[in-house]
PDB file of N, CA and C in Angstrom:
ATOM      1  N   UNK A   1     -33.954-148.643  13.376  1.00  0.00           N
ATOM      2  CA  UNK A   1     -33.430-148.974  14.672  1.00  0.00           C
ATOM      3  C   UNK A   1     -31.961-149.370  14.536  1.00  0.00           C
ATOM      4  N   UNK A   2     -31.197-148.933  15.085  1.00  0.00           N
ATOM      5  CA  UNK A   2     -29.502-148.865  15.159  1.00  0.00           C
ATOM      6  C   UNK A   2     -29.506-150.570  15.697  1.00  0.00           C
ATOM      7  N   UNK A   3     -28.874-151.279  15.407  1.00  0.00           N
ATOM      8  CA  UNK A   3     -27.865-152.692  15.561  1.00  0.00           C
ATOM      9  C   UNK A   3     -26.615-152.781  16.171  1.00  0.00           C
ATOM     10  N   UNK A   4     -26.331-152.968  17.477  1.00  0.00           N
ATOM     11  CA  UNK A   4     -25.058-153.151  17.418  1.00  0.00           C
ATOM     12  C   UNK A   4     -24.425-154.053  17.727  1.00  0.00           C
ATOM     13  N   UNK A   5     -23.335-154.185  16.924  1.00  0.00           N
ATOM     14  CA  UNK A   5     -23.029-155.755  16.613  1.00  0.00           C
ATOM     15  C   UNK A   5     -21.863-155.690  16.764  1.00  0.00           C
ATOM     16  N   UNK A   6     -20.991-156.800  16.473  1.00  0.00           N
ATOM     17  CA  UNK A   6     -19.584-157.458  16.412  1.00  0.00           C
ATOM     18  C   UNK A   6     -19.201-157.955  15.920  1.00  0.00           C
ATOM     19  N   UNK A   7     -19.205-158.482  14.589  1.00  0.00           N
ATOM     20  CA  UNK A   7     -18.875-159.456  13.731  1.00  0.00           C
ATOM     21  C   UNK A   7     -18.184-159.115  12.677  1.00  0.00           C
ATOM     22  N   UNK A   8     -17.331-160.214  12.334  1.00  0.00           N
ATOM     23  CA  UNK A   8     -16.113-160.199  11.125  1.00  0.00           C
ATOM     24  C   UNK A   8     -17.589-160.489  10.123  1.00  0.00           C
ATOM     25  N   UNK A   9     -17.030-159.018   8.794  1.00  0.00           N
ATOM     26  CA  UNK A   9     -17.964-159.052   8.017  1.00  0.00           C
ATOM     27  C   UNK A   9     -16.357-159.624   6.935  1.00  0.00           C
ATOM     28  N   UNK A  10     -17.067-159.950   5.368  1.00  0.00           N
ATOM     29  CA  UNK A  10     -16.706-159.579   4.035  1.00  0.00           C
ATOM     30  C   UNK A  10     -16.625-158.315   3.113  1.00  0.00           C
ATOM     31  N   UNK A  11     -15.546-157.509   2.410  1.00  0.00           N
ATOM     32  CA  UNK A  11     -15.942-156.214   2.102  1.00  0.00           C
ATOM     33  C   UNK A  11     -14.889-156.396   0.831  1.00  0.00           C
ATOM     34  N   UNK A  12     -15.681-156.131  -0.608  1.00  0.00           N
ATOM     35  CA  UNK A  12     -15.355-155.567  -1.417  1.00  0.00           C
ATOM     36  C   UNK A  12     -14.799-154.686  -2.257  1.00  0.00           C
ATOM     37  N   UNK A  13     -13.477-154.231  -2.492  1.00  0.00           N
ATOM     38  CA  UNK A  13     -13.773-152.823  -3.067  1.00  0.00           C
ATOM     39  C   UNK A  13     -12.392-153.205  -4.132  1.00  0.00           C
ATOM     40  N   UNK A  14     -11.993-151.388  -4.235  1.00  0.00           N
ATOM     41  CA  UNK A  14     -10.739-151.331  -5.007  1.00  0.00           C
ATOM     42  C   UNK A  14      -9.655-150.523  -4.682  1.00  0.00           C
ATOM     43  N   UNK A  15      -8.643-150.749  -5.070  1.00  0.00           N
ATOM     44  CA  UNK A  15      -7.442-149.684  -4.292  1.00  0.00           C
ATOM     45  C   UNK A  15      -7.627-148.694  -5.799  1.00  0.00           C
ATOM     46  N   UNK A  16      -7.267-147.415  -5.038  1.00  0.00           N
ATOM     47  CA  UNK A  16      -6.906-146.532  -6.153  1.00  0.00           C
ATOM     48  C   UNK A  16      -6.051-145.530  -5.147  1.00  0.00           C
ATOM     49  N   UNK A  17      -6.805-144.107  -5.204  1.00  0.00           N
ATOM     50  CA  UNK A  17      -6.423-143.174  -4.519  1.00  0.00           C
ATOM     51  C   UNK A  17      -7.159-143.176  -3.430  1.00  0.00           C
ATOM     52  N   UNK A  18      -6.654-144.425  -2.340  1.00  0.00           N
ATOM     53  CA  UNK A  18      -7.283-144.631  -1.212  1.00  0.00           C
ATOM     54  C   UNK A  18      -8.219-146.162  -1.411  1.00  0.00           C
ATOM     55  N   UNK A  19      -8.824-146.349  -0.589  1.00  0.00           N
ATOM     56  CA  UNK A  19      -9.426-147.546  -0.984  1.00  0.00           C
ATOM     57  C   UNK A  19     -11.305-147.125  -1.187  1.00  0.00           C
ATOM     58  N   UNK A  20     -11.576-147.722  -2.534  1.00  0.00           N
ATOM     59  CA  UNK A  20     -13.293-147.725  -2.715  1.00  0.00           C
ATOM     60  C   UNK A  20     -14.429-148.351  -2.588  1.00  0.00           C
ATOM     61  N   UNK A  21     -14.522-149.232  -1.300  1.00  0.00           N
ATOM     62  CA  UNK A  21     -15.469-150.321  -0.686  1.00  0.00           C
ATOM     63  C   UNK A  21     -16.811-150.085  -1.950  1.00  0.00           C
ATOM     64  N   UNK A  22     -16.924-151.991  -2.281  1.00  0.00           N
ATOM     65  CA  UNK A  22     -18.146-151.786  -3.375  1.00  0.00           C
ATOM     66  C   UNK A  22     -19.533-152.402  -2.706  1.00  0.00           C
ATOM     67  N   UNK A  23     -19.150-153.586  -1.812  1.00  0.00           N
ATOM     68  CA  UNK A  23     -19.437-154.703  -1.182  1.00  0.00           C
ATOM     69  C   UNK A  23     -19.666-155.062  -0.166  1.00  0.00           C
ATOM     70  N   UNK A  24     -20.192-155.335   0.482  1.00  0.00           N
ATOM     71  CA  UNK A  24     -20.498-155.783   2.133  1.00  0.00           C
ATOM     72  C   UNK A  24     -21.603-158.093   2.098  1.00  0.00           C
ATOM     73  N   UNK A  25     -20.304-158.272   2.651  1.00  0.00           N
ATOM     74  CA  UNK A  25     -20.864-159.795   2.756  1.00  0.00           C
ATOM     75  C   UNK A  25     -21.538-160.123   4.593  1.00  0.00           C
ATOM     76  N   UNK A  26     -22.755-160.159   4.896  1.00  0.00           N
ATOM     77  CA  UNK A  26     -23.123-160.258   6.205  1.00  0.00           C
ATOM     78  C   UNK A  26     -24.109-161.463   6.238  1.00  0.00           C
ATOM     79  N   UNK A  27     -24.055-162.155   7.096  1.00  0.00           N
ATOM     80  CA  UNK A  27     -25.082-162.830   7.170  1.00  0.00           C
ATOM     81  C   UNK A  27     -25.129-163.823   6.473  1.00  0.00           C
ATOM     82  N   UNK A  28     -24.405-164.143   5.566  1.00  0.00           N
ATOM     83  CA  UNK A  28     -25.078-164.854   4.233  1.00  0.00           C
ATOM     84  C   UNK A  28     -25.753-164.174   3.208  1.00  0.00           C
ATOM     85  N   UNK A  29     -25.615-162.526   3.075  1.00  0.00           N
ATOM     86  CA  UNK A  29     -26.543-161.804   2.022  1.00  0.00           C
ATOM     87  C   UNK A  29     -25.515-160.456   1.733  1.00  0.00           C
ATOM     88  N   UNK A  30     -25.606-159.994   0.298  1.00  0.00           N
ATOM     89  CA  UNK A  30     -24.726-159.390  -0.347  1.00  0.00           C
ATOM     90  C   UNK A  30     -25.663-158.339  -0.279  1.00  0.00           C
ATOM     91  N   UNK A  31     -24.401-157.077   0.307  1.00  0.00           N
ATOM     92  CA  UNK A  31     -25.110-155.424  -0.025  1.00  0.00           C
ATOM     93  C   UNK A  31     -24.162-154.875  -0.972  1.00  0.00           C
ATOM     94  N   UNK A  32     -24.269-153.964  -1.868  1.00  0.00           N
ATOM     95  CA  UNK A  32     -23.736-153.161  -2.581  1.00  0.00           C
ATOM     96  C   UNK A  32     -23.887-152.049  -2.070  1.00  0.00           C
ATOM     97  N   UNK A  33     -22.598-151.370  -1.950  1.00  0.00           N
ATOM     98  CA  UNK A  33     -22.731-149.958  -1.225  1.00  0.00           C
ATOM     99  C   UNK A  33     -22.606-149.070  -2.249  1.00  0.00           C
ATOM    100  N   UNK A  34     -23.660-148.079  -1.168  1.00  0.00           N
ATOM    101  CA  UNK A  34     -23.879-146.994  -2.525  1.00  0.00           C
ATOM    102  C   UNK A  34     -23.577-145.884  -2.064  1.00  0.00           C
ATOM    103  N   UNK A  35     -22.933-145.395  -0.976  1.00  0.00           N
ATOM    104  CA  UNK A  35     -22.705-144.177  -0.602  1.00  0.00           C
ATOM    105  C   UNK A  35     -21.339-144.534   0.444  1.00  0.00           C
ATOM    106  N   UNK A  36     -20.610-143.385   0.502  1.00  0.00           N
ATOM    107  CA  UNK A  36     -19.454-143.793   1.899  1.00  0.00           C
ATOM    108  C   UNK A  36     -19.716-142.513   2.549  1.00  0.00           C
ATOM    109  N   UNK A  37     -20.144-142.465   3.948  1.00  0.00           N
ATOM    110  CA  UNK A  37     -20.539-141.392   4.609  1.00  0.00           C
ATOM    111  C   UNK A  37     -19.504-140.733   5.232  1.00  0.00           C
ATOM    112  N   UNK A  38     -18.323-141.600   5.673  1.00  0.00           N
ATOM    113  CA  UNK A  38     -17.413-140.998   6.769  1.00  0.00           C
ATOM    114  C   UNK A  38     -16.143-141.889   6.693  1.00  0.00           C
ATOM    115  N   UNK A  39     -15.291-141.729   6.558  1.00  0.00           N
ATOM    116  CA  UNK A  39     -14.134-142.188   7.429  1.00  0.00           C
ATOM    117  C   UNK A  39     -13.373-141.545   7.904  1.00  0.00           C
ATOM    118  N   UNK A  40     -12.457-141.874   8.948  1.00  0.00           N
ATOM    119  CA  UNK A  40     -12.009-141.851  10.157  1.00  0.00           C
ATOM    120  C   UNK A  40     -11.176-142.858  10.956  1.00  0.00           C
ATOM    121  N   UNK A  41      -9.863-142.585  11.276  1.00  0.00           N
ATOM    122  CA  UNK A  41      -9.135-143.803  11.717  1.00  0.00           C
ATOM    123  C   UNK A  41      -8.954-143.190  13.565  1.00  0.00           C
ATOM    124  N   UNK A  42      -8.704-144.328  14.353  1.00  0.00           N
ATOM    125  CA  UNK A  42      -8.258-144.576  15.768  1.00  0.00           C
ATOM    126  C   UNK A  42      -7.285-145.654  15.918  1.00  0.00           C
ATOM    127  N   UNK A  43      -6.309-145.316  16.887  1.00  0.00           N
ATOM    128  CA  UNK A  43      -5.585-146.602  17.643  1.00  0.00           C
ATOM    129  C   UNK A  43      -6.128-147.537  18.707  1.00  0.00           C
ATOM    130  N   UNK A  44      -6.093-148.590  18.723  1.00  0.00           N
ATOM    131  CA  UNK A  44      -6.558-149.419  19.743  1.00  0.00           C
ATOM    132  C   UNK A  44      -4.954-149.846  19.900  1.00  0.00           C
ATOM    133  N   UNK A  45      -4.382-149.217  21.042  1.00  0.00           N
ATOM    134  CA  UNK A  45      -3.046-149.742  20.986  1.00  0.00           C
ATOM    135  C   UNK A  45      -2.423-149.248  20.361  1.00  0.00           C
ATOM    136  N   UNK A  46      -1.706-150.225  19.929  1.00  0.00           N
ATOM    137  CA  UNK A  46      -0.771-149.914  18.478  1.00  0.00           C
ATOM    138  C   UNK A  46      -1.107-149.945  17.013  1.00  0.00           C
ATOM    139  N   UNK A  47      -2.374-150.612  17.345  1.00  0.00           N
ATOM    140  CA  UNK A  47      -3.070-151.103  15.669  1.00  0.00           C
ATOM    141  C   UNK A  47      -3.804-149.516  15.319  1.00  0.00           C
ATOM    142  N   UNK A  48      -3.644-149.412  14.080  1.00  0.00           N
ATOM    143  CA  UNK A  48      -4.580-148.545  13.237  1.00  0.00           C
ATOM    144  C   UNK A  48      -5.597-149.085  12.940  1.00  0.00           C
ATOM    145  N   UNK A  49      -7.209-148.323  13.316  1.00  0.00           N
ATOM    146  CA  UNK A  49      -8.067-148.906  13.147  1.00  0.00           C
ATOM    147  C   UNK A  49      -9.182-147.895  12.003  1.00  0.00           C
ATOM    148  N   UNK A  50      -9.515-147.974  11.035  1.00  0.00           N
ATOM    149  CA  UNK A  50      -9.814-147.428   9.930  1.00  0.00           C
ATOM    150  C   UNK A  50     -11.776-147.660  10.475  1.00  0.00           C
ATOM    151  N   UNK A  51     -12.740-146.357  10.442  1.00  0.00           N
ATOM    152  CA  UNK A  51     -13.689-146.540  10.775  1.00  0.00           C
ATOM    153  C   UNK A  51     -14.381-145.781   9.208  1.00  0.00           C
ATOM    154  N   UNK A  52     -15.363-146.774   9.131  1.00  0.00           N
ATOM    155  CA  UNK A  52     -15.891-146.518   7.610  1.00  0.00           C
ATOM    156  C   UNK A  52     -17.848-146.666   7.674  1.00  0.00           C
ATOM    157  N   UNK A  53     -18.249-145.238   7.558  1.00  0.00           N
ATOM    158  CA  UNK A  53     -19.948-145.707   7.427  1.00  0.00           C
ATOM    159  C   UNK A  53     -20.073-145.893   5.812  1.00  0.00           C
ATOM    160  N   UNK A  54     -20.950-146.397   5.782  1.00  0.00           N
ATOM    161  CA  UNK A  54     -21.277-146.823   4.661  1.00  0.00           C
ATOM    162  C   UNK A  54     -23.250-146.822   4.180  1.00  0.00           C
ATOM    163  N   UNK A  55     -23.181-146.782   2.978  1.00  0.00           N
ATOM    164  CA  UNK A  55     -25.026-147.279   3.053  1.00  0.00           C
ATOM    165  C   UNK A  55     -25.240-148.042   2.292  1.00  0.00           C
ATOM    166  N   UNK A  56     -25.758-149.205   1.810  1.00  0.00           N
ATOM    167  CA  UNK A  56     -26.087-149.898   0.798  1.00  0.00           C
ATOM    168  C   UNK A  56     -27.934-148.984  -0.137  1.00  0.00           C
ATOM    169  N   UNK A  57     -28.707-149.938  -0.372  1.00  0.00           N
ATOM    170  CA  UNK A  57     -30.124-149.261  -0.669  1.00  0.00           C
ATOM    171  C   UNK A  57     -30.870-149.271   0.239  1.00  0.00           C
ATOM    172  N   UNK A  58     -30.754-150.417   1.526  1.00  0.00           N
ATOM    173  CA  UNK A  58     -31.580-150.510   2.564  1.00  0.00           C
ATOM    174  C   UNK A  58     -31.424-150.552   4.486  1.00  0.00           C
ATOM    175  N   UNK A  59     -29.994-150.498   3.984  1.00  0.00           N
ATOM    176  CA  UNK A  59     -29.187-150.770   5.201  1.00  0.00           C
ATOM    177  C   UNK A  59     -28.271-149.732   5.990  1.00  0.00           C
ATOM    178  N   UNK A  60     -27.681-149.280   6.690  1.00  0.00           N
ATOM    179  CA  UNK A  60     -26.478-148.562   7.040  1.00  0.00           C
ATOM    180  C   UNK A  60     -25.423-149.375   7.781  1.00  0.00           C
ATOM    181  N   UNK A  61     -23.987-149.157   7.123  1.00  0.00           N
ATOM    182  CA  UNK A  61     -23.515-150.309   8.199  1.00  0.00           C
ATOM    183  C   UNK A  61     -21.832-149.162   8.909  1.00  0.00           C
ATOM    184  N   UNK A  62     -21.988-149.595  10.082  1.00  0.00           N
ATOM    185  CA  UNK A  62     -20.437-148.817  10.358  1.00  0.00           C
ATOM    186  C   UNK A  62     -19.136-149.645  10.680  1.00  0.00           C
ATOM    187  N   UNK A  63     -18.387-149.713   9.602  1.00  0.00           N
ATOM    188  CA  UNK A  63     -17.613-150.945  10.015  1.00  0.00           C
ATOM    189  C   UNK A  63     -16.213-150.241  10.025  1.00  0.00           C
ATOM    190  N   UNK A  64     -15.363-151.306  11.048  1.00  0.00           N
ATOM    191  CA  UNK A  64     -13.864-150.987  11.365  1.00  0.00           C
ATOM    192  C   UNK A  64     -12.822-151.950  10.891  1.00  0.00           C
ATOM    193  N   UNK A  65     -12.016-151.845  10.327  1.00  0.00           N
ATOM    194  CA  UNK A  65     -11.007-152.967   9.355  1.00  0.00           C
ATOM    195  C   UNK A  65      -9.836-152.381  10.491  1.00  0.00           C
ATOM    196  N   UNK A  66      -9.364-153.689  10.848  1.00  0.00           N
ATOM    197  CA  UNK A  66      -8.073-153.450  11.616  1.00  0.00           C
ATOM    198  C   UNK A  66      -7.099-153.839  10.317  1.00  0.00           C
ATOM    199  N   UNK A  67      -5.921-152.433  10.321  1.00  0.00           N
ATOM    200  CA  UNK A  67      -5.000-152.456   9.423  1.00  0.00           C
ATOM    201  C   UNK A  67      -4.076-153.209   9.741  1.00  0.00           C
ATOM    202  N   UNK A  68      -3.800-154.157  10.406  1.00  0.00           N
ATOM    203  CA  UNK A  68      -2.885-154.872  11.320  1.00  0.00           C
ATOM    204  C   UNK A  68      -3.001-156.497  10.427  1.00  0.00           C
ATOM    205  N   UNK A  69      -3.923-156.696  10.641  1.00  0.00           N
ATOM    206  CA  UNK A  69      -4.678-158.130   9.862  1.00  0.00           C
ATOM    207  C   UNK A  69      -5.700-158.196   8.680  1.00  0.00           C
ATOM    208  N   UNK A  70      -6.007-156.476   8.402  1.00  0.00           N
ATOM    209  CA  UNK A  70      -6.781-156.641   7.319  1.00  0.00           C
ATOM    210  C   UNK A  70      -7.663-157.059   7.638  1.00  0.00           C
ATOM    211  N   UNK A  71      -8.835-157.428   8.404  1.00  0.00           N
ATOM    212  CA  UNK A  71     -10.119-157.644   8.970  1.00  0.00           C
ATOM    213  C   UNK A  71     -11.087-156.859   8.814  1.00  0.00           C
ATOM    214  N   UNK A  72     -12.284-156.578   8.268  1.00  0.00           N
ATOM    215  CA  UNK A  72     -13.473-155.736   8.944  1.00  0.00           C
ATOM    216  C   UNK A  72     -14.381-156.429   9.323  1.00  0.00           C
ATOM    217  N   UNK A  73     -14.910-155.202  10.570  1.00  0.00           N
ATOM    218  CA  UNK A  73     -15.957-155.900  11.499  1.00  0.00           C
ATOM    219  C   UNK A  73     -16.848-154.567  11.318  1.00  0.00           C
ATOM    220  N   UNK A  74     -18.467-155.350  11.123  1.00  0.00           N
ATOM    221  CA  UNK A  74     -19.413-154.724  11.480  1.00  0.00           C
ATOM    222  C   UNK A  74     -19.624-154.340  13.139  1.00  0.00           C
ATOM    223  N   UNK A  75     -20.058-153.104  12.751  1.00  0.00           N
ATOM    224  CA  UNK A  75     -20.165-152.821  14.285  1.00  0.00           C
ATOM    225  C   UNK A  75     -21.164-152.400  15.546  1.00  0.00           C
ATOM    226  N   UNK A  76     -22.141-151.447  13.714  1.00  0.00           N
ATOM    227  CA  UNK A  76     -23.543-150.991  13.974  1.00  0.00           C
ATOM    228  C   UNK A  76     -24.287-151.184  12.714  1.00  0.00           C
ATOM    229  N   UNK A  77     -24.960-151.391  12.348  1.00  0.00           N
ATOM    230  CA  UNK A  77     -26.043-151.873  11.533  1.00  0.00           C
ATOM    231  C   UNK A  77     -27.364-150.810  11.973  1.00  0.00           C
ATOM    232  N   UNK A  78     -27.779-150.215  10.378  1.00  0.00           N
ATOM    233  CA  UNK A  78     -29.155-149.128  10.843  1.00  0.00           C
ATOM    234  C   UNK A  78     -30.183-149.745   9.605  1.00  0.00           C
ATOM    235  N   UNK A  79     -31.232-150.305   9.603  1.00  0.00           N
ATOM    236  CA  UNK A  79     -32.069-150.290   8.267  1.00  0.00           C
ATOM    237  C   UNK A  79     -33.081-148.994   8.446  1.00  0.00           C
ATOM    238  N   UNK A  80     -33.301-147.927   8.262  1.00  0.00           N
ATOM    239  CA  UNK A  80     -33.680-146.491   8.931  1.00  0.00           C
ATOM    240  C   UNK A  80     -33.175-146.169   7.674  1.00  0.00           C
ATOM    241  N   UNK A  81     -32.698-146.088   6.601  1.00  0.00           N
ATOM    242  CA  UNK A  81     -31.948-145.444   5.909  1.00  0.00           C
ATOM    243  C   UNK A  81     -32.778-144.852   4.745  1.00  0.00           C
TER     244      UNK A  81
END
């Protein structure tokens, strides 16, 4: 069942050639992501907004990091996965 949510998550990763999300902090409980399904950026305005699915082992999460402040927010949440 799809989740949709709003919340400033925690996110892990590494810069290289592009950035490699490892991590997802929600809730109080740590996912390790194991797949990156999609990204995709939009403007809200003027801000660049970077849209990233992701999957951990049990979860799906679709989150958006505003490049402006460096933030990501969960947005949809799937455990279906």
């Amino acid at each position: 069942m799809i989740l949709h949510v709003d919340e400033v998550v925690e996110v892990g990763g590494r810069f290289g050639r592009g950035l490699a999300l490892e991590k997802v902090w929600w809730r109080g409980r740590e996912y390790e992501i194991k797949k990156l399904g999609y990204h995709h950026t939009f403007r809200r305005g003027r801000t660049l907004i970077h849209v990233y699915s992701v999957a951990s082992d049990n979860l799906f999460f679709r989150l958006e990091m505003d490049s402006e402040n460096l933030t990501f927010r969960v947005m949809e949440t799937e455990d279906d996965v």
